[in-house]
N, C-alpha and C. Protein backbone atom coordinates (compact mmCIF):
# COMPACT_ATOMS: atom_id res chain seq x y z
N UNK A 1 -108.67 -135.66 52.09
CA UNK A 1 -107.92 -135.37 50.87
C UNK A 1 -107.77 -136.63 50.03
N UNK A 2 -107.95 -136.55 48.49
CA UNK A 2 -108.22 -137.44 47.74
C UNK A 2 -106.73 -137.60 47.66
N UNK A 3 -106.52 -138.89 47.71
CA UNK A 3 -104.99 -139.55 46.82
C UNK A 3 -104.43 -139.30 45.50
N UNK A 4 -103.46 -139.13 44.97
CA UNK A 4 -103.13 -139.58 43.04
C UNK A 4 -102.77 -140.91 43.14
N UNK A 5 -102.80 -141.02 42.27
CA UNK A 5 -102.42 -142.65 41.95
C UNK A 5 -100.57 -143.15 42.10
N UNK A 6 -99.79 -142.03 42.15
CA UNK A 6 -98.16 -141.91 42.64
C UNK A 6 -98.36 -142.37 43.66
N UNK A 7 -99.36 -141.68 45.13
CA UNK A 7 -99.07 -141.16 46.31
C UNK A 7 -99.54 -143.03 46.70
N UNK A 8 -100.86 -143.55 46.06
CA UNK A 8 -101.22 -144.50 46.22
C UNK A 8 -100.09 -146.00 45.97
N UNK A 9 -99.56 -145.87 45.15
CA UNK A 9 -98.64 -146.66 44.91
C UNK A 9 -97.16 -146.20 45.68
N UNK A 10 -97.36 -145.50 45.68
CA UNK A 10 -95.74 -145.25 46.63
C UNK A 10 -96.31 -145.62 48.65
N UNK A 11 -97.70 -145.66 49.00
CA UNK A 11 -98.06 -145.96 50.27
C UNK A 11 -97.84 -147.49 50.47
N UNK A 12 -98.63 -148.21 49.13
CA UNK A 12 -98.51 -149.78 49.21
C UNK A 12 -97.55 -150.42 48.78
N UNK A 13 -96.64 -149.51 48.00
CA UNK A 13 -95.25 -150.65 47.52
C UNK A 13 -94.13 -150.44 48.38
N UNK A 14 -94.29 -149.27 49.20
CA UNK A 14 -93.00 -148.42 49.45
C UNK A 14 -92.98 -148.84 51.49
N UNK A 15 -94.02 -148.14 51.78
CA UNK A 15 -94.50 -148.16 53.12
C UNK A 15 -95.23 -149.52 53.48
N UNK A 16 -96.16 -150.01 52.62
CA UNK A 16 -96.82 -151.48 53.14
C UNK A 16 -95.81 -152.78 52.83
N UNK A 17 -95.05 -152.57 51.83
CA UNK A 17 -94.69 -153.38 50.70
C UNK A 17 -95.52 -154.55 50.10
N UNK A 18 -96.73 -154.53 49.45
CA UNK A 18 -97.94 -154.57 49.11
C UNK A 18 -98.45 -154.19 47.73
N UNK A 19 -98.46 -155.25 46.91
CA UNK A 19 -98.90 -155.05 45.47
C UNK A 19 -100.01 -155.34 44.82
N UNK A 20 -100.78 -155.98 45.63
CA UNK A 20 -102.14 -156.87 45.18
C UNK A 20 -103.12 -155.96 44.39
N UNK A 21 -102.98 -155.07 43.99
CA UNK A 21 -104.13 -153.95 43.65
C UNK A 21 -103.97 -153.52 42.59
N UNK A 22 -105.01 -152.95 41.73
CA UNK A 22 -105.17 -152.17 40.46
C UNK A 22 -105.91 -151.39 40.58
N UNK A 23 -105.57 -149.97 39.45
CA UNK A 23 -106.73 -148.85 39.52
C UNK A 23 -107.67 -149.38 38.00
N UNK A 24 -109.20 -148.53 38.35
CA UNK A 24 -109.32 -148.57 37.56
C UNK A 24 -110.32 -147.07 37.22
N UNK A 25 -110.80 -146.60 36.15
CA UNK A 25 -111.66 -145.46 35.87
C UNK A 25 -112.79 -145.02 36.96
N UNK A 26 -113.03 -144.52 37.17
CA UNK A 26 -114.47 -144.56 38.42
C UNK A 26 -115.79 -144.48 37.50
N UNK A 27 -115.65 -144.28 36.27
CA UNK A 27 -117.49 -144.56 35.63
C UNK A 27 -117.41 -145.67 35.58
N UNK A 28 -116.81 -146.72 35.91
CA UNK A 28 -116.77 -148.52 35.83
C UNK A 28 -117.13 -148.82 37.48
N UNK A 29 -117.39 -147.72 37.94
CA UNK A 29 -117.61 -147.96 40.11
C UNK A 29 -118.50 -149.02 39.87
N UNK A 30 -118.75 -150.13 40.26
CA UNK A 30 -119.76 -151.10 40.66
C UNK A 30 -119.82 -151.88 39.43
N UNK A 31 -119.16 -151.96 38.03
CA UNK A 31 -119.65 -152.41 36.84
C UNK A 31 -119.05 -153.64 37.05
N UNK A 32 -117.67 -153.32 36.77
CA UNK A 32 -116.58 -154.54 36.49
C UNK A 32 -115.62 -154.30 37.94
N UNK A 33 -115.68 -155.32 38.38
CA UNK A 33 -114.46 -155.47 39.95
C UNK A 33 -113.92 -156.73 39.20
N UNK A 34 -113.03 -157.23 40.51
CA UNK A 34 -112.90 -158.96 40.39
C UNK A 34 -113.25 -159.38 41.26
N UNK A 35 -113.28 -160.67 40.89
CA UNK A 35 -114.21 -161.17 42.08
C UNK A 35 -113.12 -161.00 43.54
N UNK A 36 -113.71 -161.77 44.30
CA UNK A 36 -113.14 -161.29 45.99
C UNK A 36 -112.07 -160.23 45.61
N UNK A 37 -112.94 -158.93 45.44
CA UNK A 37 -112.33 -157.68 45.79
C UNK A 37 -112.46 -156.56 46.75
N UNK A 38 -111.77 -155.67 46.76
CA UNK A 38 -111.93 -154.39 47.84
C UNK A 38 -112.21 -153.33 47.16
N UNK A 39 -113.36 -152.89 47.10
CA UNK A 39 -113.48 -151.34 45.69
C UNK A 39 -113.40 -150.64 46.62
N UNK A 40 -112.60 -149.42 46.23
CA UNK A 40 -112.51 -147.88 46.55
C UNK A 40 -112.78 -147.09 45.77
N UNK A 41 -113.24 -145.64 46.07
CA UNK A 41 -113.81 -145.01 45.13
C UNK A 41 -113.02 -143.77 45.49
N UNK A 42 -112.02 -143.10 44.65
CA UNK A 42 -111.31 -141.90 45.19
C UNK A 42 -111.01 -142.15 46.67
N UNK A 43 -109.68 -143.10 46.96
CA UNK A 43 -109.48 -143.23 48.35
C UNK A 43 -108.47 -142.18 49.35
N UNK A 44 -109.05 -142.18 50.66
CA UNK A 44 -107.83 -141.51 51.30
C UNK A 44 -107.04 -142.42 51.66
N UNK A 45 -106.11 -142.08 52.49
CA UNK A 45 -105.16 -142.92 53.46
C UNK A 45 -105.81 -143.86 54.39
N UNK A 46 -106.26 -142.77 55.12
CA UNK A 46 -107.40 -144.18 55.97
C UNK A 46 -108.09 -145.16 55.65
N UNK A 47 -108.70 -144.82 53.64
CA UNK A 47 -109.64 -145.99 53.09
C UNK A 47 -108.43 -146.84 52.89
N UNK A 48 -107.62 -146.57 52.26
CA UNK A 48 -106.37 -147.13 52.21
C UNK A 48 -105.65 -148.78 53.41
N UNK A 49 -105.83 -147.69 54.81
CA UNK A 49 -105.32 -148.46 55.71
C UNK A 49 -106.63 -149.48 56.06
N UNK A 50 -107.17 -148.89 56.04
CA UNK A 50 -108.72 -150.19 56.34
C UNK A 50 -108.81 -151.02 55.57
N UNK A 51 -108.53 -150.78 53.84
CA UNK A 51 -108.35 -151.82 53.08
C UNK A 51 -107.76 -152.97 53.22
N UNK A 52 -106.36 -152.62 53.47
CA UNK A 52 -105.56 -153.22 53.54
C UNK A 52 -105.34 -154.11 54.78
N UNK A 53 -106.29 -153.66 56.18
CA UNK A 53 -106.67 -154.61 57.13
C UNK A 53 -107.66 -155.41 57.06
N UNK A 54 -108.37 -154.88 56.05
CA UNK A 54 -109.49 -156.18 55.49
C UNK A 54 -108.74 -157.40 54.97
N UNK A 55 -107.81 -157.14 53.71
CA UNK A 55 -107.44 -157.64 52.84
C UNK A 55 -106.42 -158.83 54.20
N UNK A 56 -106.02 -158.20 54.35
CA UNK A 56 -104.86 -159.37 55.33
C UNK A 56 -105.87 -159.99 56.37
N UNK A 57 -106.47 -159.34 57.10
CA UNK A 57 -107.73 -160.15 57.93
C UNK A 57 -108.73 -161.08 57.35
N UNK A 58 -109.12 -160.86 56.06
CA UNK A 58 -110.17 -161.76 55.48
C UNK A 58 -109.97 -162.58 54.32
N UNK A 59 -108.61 -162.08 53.56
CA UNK A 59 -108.17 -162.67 52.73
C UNK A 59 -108.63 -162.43 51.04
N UNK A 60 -108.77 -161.53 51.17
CA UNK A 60 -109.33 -160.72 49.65
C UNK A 60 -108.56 -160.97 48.82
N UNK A 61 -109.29 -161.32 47.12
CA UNK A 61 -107.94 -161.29 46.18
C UNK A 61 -107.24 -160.21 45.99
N UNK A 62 -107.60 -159.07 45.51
CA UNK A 62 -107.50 -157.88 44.77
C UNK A 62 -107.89 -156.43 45.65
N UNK A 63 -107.40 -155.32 46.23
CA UNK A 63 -107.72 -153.84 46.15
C UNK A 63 -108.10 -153.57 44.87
N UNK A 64 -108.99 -153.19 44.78
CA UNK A 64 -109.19 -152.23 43.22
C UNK A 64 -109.65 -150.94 43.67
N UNK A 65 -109.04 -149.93 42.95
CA UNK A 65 -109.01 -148.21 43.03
C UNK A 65 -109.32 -147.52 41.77
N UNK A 66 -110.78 -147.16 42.29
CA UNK A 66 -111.42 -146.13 41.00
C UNK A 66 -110.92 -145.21 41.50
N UNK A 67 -110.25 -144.25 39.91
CA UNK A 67 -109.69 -142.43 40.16
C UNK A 67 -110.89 -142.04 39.45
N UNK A 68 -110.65 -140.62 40.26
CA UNK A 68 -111.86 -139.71 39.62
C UNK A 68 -113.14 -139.56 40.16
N UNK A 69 -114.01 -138.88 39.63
CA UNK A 69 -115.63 -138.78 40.14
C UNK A 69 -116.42 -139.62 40.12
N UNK A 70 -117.61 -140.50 41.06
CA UNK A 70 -117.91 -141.19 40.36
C UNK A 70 -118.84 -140.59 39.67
N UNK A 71 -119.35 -141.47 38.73
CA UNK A 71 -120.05 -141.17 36.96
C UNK A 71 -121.75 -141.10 38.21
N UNK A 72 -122.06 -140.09 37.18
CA UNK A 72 -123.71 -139.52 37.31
C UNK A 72 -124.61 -140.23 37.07
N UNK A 73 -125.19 -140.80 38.07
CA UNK A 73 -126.62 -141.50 38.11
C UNK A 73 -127.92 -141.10 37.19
């Protein structure tokens, strides 16, 4: 089950207490990130929790979270 962007921000501010992240459109999937980032593409919980064990294990700047479909090849 796909996330909203509430459910997403209420997991990492509320439950992780964890702000490092931004959404952004999903036709931008692969265009524009920042650098040392974590892209998700329509995440669940689990992409979620893996992220966020990357991010503290490896030291990532940024989560970034595309909503939506990604855009048609």
């Amino acid at each position: 089950m796909k996330l909203t962007r509430k459910q997403i921000e209420n997991y990492y501010e509320n439950e992780c207490a964890f702000r490092d992240y931004e959404f952004k459109r999903a036709s931008s999937w692969g265009k524009c990130s920042v650098a040392r980032s974590i892209n998700l593409l329509n995440p669940t919980k689990y992409a979620l929790e893996d992220a966020l064990n990357v991010f503290v294990r490896d030291g990532y700047g940024t989560i970034v979270i595309y909503l939506g479909k990604e855009k048609n090849k």
